[in-house]
Protein backbone atom coordinates (compact mmCIF):
# COMPACT_ATOMS: atom_id res chain seq x y z
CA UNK A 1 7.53 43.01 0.89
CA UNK A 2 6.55 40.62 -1.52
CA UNK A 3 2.97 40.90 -2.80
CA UNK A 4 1.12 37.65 -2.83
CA UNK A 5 -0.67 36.64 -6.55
CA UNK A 6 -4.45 37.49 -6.33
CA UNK A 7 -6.89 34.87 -7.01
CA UNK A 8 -8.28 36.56 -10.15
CA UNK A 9 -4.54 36.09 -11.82
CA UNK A 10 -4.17 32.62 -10.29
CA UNK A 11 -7.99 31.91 -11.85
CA UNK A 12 -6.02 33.66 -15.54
CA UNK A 13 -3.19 31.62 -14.90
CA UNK A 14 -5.22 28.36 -14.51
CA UNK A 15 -7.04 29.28 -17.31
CA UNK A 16 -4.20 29.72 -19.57
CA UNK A 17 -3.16 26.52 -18.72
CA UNK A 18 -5.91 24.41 -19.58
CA UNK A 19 -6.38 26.28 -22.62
CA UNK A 20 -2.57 25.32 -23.53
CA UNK A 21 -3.25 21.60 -22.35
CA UNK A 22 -6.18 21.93 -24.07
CA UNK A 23 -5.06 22.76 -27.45
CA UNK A 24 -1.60 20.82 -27.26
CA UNK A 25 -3.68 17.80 -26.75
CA UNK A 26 -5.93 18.55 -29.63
CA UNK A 27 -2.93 19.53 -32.22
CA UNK A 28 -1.19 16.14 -31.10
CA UNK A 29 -4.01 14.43 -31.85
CA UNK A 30 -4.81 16.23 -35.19
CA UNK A 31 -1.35 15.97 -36.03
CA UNK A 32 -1.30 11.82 -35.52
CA UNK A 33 -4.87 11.71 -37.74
CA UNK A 34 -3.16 14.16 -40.69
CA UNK A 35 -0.11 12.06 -40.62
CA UNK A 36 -2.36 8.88 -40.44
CA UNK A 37 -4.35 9.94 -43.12
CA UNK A 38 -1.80 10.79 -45.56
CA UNK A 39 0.21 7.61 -45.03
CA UNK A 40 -3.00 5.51 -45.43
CA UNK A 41 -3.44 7.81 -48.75
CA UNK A 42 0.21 7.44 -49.72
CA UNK A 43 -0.13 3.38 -49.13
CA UNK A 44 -2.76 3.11 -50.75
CA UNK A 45 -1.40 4.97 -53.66
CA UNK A 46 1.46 2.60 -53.41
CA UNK A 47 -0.46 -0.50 -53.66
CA UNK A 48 -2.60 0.78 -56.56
CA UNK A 49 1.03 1.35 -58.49
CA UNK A 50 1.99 -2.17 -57.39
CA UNK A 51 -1.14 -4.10 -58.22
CA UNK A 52 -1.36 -2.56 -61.35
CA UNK A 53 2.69 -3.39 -62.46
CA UNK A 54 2.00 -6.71 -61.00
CA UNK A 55 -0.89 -7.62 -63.08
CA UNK A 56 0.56 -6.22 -66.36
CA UNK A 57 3.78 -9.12 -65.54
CA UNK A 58 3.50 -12.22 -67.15
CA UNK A 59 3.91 -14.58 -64.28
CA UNK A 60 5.21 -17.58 -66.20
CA UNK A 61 8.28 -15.22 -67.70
CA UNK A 62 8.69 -14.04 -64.14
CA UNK A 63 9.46 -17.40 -63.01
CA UNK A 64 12.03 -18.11 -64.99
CA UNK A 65 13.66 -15.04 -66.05
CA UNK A 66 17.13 -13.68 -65.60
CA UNK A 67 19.38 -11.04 -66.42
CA UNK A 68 21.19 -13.44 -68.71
CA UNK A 69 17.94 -13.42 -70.63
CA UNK A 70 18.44 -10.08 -71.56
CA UNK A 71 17.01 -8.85 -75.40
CA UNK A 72 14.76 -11.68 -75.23
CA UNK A 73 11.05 -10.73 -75.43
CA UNK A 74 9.98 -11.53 -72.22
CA UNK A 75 12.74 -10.27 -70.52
CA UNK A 76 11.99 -6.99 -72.48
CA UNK A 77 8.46 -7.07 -71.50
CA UNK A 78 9.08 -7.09 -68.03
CA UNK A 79 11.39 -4.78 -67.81
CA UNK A 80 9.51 -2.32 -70.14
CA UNK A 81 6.87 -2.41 -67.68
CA UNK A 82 8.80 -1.39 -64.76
CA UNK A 83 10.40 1.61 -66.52
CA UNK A 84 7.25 3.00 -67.74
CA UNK A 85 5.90 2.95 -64.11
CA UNK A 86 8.82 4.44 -62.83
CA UNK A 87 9.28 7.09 -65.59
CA UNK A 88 5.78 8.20 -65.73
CA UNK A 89 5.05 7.95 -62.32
CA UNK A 90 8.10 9.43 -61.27
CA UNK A 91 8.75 6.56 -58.90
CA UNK A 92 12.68 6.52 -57.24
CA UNK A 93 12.53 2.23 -56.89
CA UNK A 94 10.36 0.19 -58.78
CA UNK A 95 11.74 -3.67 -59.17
CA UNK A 96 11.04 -7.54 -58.93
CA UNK A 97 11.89 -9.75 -55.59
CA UNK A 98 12.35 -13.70 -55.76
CA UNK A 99 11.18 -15.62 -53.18
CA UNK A 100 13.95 -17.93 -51.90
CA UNK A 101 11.83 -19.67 -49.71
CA UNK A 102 12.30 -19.80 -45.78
CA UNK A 103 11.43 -16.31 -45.40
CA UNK A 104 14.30 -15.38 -47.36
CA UNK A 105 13.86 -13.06 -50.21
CA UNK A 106 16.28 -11.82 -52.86
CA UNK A 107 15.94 -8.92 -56.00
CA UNK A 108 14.80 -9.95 -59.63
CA UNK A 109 14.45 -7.14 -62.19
CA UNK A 110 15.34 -4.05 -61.34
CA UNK A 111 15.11 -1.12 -64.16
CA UNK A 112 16.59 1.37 -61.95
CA UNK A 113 19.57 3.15 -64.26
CA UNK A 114 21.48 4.55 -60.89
CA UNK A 115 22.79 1.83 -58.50
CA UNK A 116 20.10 -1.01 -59.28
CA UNK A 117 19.49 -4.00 -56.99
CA UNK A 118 22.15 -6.89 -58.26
CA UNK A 119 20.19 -10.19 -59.14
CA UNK A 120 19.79 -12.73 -56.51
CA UNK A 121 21.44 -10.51 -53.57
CA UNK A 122 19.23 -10.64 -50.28
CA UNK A 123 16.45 -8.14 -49.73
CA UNK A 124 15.72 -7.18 -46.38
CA UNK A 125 12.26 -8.91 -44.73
CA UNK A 126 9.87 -7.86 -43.89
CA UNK A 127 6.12 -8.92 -42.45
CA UNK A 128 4.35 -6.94 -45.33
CA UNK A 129 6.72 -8.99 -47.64
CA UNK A 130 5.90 -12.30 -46.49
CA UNK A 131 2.21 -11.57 -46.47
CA UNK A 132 2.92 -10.63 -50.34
CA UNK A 133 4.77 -14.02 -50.50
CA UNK A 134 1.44 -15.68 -49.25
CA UNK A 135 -0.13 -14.03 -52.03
CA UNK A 136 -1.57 -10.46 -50.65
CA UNK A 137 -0.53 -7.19 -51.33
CA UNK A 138 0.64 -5.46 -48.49
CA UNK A 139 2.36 -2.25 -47.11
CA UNK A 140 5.05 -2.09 -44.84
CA UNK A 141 3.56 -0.11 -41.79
CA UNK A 142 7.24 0.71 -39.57
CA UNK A 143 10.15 2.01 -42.59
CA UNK A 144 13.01 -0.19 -43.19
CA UNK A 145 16.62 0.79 -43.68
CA UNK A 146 18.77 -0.87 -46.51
CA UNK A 147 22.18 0.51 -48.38
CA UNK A 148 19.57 2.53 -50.65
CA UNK A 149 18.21 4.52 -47.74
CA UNK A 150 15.26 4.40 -45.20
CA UNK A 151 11.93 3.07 -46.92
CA UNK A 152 8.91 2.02 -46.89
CA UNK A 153 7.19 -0.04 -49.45
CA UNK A 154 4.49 -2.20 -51.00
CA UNK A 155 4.17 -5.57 -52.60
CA UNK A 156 1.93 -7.05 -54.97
CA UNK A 157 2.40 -10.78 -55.93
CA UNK A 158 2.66 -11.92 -59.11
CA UNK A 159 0.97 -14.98 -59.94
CA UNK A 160 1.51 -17.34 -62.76
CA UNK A 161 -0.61 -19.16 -64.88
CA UNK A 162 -1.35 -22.26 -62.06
CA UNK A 163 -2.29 -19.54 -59.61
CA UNK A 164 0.93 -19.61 -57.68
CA UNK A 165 3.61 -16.54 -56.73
CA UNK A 166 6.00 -16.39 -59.02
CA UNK A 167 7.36 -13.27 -57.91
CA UNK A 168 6.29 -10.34 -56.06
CA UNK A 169 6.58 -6.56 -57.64
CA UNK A 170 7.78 -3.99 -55.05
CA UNK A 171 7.40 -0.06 -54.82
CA UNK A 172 9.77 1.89 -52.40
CA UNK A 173 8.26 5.10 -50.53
CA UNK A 174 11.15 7.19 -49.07
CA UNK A 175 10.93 8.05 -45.45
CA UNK A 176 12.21 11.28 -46.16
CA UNK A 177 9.30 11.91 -48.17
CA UNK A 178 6.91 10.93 -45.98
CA UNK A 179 8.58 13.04 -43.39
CA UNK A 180 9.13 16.15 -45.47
CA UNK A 181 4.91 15.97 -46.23
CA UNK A 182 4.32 15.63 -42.35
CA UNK A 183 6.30 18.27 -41.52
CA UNK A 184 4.35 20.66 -42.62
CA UNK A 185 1.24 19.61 -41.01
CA UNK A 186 3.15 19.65 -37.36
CA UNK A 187 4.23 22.90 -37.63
CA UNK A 188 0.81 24.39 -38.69
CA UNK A 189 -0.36 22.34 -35.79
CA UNK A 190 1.87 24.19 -33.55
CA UNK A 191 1.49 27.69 -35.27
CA UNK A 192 -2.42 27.41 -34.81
CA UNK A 193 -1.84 26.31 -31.08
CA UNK A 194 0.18 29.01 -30.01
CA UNK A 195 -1.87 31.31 -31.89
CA UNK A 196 -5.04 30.16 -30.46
CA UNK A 197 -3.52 30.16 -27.16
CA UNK A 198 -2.03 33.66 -27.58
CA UNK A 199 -5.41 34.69 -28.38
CA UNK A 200 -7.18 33.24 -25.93
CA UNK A 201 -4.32 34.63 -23.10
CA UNK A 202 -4.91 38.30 -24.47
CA UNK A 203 -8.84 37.98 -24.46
CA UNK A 204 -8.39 36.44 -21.00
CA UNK A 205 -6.31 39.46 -19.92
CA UNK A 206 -8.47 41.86 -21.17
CA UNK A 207 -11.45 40.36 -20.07
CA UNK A 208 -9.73 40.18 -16.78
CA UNK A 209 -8.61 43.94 -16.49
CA UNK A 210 -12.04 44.99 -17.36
CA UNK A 211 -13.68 42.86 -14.62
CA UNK A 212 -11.04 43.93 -11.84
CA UNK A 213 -12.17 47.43 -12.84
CA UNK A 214 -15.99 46.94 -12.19
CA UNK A 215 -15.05 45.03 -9.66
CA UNK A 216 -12.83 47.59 -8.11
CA UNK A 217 -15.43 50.07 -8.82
CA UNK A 218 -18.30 48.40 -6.89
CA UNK A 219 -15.73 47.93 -4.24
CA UNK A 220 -15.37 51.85 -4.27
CA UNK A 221 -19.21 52.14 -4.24
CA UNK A 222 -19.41 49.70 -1.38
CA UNK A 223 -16.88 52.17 0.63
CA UNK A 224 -18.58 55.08 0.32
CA UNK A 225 -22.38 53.08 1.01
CA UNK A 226 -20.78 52.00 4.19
CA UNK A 227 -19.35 55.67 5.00
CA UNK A 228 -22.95 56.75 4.42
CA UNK A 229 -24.28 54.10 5.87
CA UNK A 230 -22.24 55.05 9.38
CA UNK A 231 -23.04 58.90 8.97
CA UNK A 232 -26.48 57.80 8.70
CA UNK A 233 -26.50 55.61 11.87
CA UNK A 234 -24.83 58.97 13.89
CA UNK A 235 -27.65 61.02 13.11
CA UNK A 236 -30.16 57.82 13.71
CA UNK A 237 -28.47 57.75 17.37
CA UNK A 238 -28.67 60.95 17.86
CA UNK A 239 -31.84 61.81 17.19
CA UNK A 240 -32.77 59.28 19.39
CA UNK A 241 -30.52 60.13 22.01
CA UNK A 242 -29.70 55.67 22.04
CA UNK A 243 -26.02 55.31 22.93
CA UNK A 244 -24.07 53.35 20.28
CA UNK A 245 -24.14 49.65 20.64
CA UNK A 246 -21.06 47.22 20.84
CA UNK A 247 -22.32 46.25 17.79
CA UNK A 248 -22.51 49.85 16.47
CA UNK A 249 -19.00 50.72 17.47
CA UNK A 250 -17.84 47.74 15.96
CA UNK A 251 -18.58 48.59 12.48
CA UNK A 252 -17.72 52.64 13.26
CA UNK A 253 -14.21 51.41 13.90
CA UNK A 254 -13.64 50.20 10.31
CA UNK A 255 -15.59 46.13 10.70
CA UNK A 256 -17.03 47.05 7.69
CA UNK A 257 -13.98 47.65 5.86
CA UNK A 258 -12.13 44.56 4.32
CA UNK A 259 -8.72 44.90 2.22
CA UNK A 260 -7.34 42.44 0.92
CA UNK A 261 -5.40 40.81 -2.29
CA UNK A 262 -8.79 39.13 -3.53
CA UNK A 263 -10.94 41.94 -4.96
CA UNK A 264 -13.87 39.32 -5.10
CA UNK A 265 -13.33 37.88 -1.63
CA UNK A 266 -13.00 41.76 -0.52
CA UNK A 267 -16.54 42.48 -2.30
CA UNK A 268 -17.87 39.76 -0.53
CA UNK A 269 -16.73 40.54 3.31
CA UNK A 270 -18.20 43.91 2.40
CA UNK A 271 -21.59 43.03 1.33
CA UNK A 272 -21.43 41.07 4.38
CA UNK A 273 -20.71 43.09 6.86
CA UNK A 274 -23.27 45.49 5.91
CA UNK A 275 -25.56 43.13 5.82
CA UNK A 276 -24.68 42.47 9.40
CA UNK A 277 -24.49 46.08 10.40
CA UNK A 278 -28.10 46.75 8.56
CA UNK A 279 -29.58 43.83 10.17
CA UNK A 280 -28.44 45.01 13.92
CA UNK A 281 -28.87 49.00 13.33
CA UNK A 282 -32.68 47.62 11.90
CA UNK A 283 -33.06 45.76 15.35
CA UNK A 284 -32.05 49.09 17.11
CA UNK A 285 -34.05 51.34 15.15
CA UNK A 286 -37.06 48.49 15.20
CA UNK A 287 -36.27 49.08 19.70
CA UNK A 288 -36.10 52.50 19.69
CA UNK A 289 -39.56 52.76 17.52
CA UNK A 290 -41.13 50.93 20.67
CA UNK A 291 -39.25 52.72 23.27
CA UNK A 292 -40.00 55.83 25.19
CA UNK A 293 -36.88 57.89 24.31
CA UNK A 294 -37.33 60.02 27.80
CA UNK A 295 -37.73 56.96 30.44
CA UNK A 296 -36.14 53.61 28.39
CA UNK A 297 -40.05 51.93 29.04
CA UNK A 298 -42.23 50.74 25.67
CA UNK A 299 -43.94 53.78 24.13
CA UNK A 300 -47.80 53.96 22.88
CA UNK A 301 -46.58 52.78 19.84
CA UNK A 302 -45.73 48.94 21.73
CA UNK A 303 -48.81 49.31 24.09
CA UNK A 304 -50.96 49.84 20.67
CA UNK A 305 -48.94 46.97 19.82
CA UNK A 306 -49.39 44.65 22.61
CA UNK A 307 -53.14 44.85 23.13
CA UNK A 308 -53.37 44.07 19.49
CA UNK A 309 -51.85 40.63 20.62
CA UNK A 310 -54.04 40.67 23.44
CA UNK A 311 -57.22 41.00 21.77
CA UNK A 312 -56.11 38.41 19.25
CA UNK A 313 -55.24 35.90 22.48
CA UNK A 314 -58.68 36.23 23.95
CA UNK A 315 -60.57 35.36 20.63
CA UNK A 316 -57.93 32.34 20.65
CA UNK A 317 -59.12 32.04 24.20
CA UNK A 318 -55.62 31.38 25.69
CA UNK A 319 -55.33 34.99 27.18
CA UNK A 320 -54.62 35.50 31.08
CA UNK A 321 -53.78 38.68 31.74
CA UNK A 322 -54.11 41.72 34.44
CA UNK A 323 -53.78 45.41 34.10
CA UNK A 324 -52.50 48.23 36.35
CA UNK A 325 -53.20 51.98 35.11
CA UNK A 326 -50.91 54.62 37.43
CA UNK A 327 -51.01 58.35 36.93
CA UNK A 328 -48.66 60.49 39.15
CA UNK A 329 -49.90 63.29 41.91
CA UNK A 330 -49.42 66.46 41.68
CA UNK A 331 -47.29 66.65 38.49
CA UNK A 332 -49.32 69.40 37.00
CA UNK A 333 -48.24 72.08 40.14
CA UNK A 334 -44.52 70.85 39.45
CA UNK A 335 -44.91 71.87 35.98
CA UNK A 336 -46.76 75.42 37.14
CA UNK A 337 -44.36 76.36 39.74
CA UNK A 338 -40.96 75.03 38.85
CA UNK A 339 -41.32 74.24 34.89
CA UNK A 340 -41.36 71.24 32.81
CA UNK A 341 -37.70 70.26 32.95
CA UNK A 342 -38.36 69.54 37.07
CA UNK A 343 -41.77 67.87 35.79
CA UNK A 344 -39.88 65.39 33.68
CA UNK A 345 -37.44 64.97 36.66
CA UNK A 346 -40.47 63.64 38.65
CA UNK A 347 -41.56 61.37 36.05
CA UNK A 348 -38.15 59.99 35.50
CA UNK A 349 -38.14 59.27 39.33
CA UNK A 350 -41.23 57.77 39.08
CA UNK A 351 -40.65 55.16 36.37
CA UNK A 352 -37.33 54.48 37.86
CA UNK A 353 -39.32 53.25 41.13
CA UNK A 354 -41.82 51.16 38.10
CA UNK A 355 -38.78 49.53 36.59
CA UNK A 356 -37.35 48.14 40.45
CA UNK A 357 -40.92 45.99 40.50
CA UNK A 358 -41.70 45.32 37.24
CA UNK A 359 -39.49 44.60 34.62
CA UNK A 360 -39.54 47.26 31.74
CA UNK A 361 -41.21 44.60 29.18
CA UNK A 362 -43.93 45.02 31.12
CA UNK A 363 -44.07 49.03 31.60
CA UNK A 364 -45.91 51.31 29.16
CA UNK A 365 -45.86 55.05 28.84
CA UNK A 366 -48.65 56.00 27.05
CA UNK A 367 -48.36 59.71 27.47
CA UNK A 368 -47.62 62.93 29.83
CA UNK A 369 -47.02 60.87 33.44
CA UNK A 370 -49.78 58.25 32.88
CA UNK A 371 -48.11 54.51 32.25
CA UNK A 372 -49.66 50.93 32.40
CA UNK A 373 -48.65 47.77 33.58
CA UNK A 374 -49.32 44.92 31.77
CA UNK A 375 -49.05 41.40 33.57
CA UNK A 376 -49.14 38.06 32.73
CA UNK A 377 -50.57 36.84 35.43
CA UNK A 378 -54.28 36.91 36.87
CA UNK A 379 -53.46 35.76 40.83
CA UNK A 380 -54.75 38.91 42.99
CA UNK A 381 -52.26 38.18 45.04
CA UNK A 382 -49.63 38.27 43.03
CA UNK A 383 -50.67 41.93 41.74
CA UNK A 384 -50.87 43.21 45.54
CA UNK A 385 -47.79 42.51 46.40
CA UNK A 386 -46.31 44.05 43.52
CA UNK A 387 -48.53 46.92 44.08
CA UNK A 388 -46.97 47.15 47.96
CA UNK A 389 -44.04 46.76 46.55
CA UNK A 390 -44.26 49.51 44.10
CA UNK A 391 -45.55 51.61 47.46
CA UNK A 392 -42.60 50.71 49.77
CA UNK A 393 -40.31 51.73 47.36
CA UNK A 394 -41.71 55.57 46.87
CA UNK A 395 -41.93 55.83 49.84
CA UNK A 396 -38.49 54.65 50.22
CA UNK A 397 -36.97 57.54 47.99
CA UNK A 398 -39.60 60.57 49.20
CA UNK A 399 -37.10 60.18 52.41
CA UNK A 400 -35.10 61.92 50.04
CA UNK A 401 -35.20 65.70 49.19
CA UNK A 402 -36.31 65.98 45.50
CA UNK A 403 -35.20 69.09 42.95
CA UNK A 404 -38.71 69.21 42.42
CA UNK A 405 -39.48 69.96 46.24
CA UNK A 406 -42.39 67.68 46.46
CA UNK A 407 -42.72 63.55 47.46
CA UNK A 408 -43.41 61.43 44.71
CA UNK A 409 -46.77 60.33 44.68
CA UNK A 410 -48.72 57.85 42.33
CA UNK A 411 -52.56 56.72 41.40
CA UNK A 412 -53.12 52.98 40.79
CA UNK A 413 -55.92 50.86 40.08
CA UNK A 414 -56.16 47.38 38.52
CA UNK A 415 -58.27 44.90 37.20
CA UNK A 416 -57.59 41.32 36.12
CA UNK A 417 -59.20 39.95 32.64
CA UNK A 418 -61.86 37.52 33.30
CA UNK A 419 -62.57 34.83 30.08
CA UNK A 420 -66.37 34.93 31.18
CA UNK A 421 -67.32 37.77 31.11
CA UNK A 422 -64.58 40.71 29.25
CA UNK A 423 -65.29 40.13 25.47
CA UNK A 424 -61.53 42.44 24.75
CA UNK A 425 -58.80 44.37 26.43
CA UNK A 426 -60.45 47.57 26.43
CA UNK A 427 -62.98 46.33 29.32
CA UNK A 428 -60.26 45.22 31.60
CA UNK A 429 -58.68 48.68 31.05
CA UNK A 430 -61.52 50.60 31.49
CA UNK A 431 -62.23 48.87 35.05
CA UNK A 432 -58.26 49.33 36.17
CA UNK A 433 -58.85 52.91 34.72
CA UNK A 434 -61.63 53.72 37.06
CA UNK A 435 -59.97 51.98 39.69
CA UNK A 436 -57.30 54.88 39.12
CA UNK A 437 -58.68 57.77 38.95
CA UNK A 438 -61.04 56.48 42.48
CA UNK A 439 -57.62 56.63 44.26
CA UNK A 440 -56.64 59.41 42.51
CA UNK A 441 -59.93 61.36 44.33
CA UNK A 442 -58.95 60.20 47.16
CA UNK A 443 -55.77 61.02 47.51
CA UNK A 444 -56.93 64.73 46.32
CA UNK A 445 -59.56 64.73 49.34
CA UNK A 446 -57.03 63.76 51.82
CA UNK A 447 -55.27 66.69 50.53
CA UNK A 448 -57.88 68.67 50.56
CA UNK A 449 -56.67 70.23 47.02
CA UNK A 450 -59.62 69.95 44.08
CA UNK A 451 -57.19 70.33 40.99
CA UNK A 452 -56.72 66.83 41.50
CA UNK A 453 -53.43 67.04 38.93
């Protein structure tokens, strides 16, 4: 099976790249300005050789002068000039060009000893040429060819004694030369590019490996905090006897465990689904904390909880609320004659008939078989009905034989909060609690039994 690239060598990869782009673009570009450079520096090296020959040439002589002139002193002169340049100089070409007129130029002196321009044969034109013609030095800026070779050059006029061109001195630059000088400059262009690049591709690599490892690490980490963090959620359960939630299972089964080629992306569905675990198992533990672990009804610990709230709605004064305090019959000779396991039975049986009237938001047990009611309601009514409701219903299952060979009985008494008169939620317990235990007593004297538990 072919493995697919992971993002962290794609991300290398990428990076590579624009590095390469990066620097290819930059060694072009310092490549153009070196070569730029030195051919401004070699033109204008050119045109300093030129101007100088050119004013040292007598202009008149230059007019006139031919190679049939030659011995005489201005002939001489002239040509005197041009060796010296191109002997101490070490200059290949180094002559004189007529202007023919018409943009048609032709060779005057030339000193060179190898193959010399011939007198009055056509020179090849160009636009730095004519400018000279016109009277300003110039520099050819594209090379020429011609049957010496591939050139370029500079001219300097020569002006007479009426201010005129009377010839124009000219100063060939091989192309060769030129080339052989940028050469040198590409190729440590190109050396420092590819090393830079190299460079930069091994730091990127090793940069790279090392992050994969603490990345693979954390990733290892990550397993064994979820592992812990499931082992931990067992005993959580367990403890509190809470089958596991869908949600719960879910991560059990491996939800928290993500492979995958991306070791960040992996990291990341991790971190997530721990989160998501945490933030459910939280919620659980949060229930369970409020929950009575025997029944499923709130605990003391949400009855504390709720007439904290309570109190806090009647100083608001939006409260409207009513209480019901029950305590079960009897549960103390259940306990006495047939243990506590059948006295836990009975309570069990006795919330269950709670939780088919009330709903268990509304159900505290607050300890032993004593629970309370809370309601948010304050119509009489309302609470009497439940309350025959509640009765119907016991005395629904007592038709029933029960393990604990006695009919569930229960003590109730209510009261209902009133905003004029109860300053908290202790006073409108204390009234429902009284209520209780005055049916309690006399359920005990119709029973004629004085332990009353």
């Amino acid at each position: 099976m072919k493995r697919k690239i992971d993002p962290m060598s794609k991300y290398m990869a990428l990076l590579v790249l624009i590095r390469f782009s990066v620097n290819t673009v930059l060694g072009i570009l310092l490549t153009y300005q070196s070569a730029t450079a030195m051919k401004s520096q070699i033109n204008s090296r050119m045109l300093d050789i030129s101007n100088t020959a050119a004013s040292m040439i007598d202009g008149n002589a230059l007019r006139t002068v031919t190679p049939d002139d030659r011995g005489a002193p201005e002939y001489e002169q002239i040509m005197s000039t041009l060796r010296e340049f191109s002997e101490n100089i070490e200059l290949e070409y180094i002559y004189c060009i007529r202007d023919d007129g018409d943009k048609h130029f032709s060779f005057g002196l030339d000193p060179t000893l190898n193959n010399p321009g011939v007198f009055g044969e056509p020179v090849t034109y160009t636009d730095a040429l004519y400018r000279a013609s016109r009277g300003m030095p110039a520099v050819d800026e594209a090379p020429y060819k011609d049957d010496w070779g591939e050139f370029y050059s500079s001219y300097s006029p020569v002006f007479d004694s009426s201010g005129r061109v009377a010839g124009i001195v000219a100063v060939d630059f091989s192309k060769q030369y030129y080339d052989a000088k940028v050469a040198p400059m590409i190729w440590t262009t190109v050396i420092t590019t590819a090393s830079s690049l190299l460079a930069a591709a091994v730091l990127v690599m090793t940069l790279t490996s090392r992050y994969r490892q603490r990345i693979r690490m954390v990733n290892g980490q990550l397993n064994d905090l979820a592992d812990n963090f499931e082992k931990l959620m067992h005993e959580v359960r367990n403890m509190s006897g809470v089958n596991v939630t869908e949600a719960g299972s879910a991560a059990q089964t491996g939800s928290v465990r993500y492979d995958g080629d991306d070791d960040i992306e992996s990291m990341r569905m991790k971190i997530l689904a721990l989160r998501d675990e945490l933030h459910l198992q939280i919620e659980e533990v949060k229930a369970q904390a409020y929950l009575d672990g025997m029944t499923g009804v709130l605990n003391k610990t949400s009855y504390l909880q709720t007439e904290k709230h309570i109190n806090e709605a009647i100083k608001e004064g939006t409260a409207a609320f009513s209480v019901i305090v029950l305590d079960m019959n009897g549960l103390k000779s259940i306990n006495d004659d047939l243990g506590h396991e059948y006295g836990d039975m009975a309570i069990i049986d006795a919330t269950k008939a709670l939780t088919s009237v009330f709903d268990k938001s509304e159900i505290y047990r607050i300890g032993g078989d004593e629970c309370i009611v809370i309601l948010n309601t304050i119509s009489e009514d309302e609470i009497k009905s439940s309350i025959a409701r509640l009765e119907y219903r016991i005395a629904q299952d007592n038709v029933n034989e029960k393990p604990y060979k006695k009919p569930l009985s229960i003590s109730m008494g209510y009261s209902i909060y009133d905003r004029n008169a109860d300053k908290d939620y202790k006073e409108v317990f204390h009234r429902a609690d009284k209520c209780m235990y005055e049916d309690k007593a006399a359920y005990y004297m119709k029973k004629g039994d004085r332990r009353r538990r």
